[in-house]
C-alpha atoms as a PDB file:
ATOM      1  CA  UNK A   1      94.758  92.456 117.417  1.00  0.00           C
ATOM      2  CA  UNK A   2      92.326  95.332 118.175  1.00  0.00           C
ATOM      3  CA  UNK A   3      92.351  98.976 117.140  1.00  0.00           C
ATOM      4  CA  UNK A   4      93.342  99.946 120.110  1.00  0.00           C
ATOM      5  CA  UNK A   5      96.601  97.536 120.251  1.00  0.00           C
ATOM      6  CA  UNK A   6      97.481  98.613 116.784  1.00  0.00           C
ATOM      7  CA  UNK A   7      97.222 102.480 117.519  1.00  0.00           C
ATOM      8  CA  UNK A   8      99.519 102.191 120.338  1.00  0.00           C
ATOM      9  CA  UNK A   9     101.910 100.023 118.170  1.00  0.00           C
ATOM     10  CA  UNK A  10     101.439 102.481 115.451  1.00  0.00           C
ATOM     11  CA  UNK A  11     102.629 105.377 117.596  1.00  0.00           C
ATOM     12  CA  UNK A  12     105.775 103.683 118.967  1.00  0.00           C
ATOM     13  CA  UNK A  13     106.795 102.763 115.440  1.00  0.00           C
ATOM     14  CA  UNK A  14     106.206 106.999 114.925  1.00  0.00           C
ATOM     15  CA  UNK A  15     107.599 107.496 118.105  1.00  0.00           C
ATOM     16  CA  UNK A  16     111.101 105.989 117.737  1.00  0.00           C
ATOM     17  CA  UNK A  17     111.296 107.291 113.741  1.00  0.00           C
ATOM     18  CA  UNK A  18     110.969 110.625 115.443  1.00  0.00           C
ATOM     19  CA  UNK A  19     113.423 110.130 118.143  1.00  0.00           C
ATOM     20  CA  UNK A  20     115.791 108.885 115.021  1.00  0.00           C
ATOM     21  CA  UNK A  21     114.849 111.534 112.054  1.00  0.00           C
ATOM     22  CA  UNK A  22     114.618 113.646 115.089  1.00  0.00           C
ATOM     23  CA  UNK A  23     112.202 116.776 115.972  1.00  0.00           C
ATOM     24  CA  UNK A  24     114.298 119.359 114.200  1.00  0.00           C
ATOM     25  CA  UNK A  25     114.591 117.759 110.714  1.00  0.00           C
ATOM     26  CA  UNK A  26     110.536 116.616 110.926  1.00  0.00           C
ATOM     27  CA  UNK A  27     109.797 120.834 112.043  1.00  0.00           C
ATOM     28  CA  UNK A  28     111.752 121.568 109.158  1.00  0.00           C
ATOM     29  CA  UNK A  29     109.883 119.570 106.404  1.00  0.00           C
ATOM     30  CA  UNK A  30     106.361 121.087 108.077  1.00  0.00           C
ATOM     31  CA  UNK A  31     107.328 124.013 107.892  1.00  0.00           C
ATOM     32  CA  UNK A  32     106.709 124.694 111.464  1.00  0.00           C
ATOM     33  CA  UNK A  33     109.019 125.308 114.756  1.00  0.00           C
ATOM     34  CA  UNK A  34     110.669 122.894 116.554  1.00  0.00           C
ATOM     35  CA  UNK A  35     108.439 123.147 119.375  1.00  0.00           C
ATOM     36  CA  UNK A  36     105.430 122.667 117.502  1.00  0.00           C
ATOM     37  CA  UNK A  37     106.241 118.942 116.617  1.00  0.00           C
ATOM     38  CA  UNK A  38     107.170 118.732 120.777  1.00  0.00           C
ATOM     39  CA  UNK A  39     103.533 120.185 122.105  1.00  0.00           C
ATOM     40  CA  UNK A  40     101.865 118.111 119.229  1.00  0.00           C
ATOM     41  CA  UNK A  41     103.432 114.809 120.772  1.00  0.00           C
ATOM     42  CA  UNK A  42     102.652 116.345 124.685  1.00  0.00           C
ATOM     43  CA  UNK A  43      99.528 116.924 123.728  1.00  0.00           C
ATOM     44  CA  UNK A  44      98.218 113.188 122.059  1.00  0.00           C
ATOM     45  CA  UNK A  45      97.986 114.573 118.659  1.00  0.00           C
ATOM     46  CA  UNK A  46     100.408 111.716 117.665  1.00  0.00           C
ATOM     47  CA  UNK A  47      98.384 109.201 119.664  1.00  0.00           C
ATOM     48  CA  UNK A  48      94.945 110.566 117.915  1.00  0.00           C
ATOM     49  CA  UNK A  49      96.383 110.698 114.219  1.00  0.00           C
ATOM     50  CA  UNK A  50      97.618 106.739 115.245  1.00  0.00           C
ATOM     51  CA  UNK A  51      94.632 105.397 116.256  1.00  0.00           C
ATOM     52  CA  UNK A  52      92.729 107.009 113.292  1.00  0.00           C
ATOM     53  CA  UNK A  53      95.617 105.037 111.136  1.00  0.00           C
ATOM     54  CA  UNK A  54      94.533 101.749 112.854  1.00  0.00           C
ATOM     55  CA  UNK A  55      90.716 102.138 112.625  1.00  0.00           C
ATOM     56  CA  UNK A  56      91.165 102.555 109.004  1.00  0.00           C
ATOM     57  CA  UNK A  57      92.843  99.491 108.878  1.00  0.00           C
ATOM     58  CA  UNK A  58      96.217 100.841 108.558  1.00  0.00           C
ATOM     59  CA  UNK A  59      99.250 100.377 110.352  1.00  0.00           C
ATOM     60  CA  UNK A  60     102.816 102.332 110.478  1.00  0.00           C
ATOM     61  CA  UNK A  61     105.713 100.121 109.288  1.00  0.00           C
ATOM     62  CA  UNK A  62     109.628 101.332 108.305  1.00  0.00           C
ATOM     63  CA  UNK A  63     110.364 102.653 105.174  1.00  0.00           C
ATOM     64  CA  UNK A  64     112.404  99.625 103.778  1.00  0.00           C
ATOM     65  CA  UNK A  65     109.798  96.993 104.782  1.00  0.00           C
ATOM     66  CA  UNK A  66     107.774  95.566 102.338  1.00  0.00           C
ATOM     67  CA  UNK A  67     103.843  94.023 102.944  1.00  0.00           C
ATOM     68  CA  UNK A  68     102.297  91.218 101.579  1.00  0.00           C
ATOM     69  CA  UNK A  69      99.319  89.347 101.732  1.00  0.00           C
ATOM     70  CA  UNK A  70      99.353  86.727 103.999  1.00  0.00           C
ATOM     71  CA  UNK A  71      98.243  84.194 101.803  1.00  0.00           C
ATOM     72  CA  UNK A  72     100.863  85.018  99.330  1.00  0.00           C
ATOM     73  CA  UNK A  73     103.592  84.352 102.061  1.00  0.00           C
ATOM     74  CA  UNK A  74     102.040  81.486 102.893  1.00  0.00           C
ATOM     75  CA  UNK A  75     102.546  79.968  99.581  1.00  0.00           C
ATOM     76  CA  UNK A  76     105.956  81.147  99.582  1.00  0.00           C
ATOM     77  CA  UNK A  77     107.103  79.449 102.812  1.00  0.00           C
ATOM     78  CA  UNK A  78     104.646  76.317 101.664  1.00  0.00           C
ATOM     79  CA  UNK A  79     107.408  76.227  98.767  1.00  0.00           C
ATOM     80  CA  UNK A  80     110.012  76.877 100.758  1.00  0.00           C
ATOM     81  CA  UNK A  81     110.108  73.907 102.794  1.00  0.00           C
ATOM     82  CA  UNK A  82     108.520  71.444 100.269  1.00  0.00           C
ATOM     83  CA  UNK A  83     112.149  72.528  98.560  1.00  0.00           C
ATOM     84  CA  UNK A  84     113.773  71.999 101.441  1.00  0.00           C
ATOM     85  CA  UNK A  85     112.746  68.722 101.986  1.00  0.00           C
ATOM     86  CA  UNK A  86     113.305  67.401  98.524  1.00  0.00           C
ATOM     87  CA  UNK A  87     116.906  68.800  99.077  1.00  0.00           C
ATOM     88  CA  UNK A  88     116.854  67.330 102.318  1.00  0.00           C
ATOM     89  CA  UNK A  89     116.251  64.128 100.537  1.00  0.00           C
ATOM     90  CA  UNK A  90     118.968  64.219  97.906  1.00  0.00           C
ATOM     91  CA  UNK A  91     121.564  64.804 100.182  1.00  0.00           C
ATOM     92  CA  UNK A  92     120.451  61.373 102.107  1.00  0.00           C
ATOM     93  CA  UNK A  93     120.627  59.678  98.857  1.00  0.00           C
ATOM     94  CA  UNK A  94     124.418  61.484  98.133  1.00  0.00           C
ATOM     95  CA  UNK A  95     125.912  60.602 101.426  1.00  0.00           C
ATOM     96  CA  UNK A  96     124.059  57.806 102.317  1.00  0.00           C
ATOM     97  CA  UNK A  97     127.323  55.289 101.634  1.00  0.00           C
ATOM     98  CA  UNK A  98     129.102  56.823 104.085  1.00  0.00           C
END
């Protein structure tokens, strides 16, 4: 994925958390009038402060999510489903008489 992807999918994450925190509650903890945070959005300030996100290698994700390295998932999932084949296994050998 290039910068340019991940800006844009940085500023619809930012987009739709504003939408739901909405514009009011944001203004608030700036300190600044509602229709500050609205001509900020008109006018691509959002869009600028994204794509400066994504060319440092940065990229906007909720609150309750939680990153990893790739590799380390990897391992995980490699676990995962050695352990679910091995149970896979057991049961053949439980019901297998039937």
């Amino acid at each position: 994925m290039d910068n340019q992807e991940r800006s844009r999918k940085n500023l619809s994450s930012v987009l739709k958390a504003l939408a739901s925190a909405g514009q009011r509650r944001v203004a608030e903890a700036l300190g600044v009038h509602e229709s500050t945070v609205s001509k900020m959005k008109s006018e691509g300030e959002f869009d600028r402060f994204c794509l400066l996100l994504a060319e440092c290698g940065l990229k906007v994700v909720p609150i309750e999510m939680r990153c990893y390295p790739e590799k380390d998932l990897d391992a995980i999932l490699t676990l995962a489903k050695r352990q679910i084949e091995q149970m896979d296994g057991v049961r053949s050998l439980a019901w297998g008489d039937d």
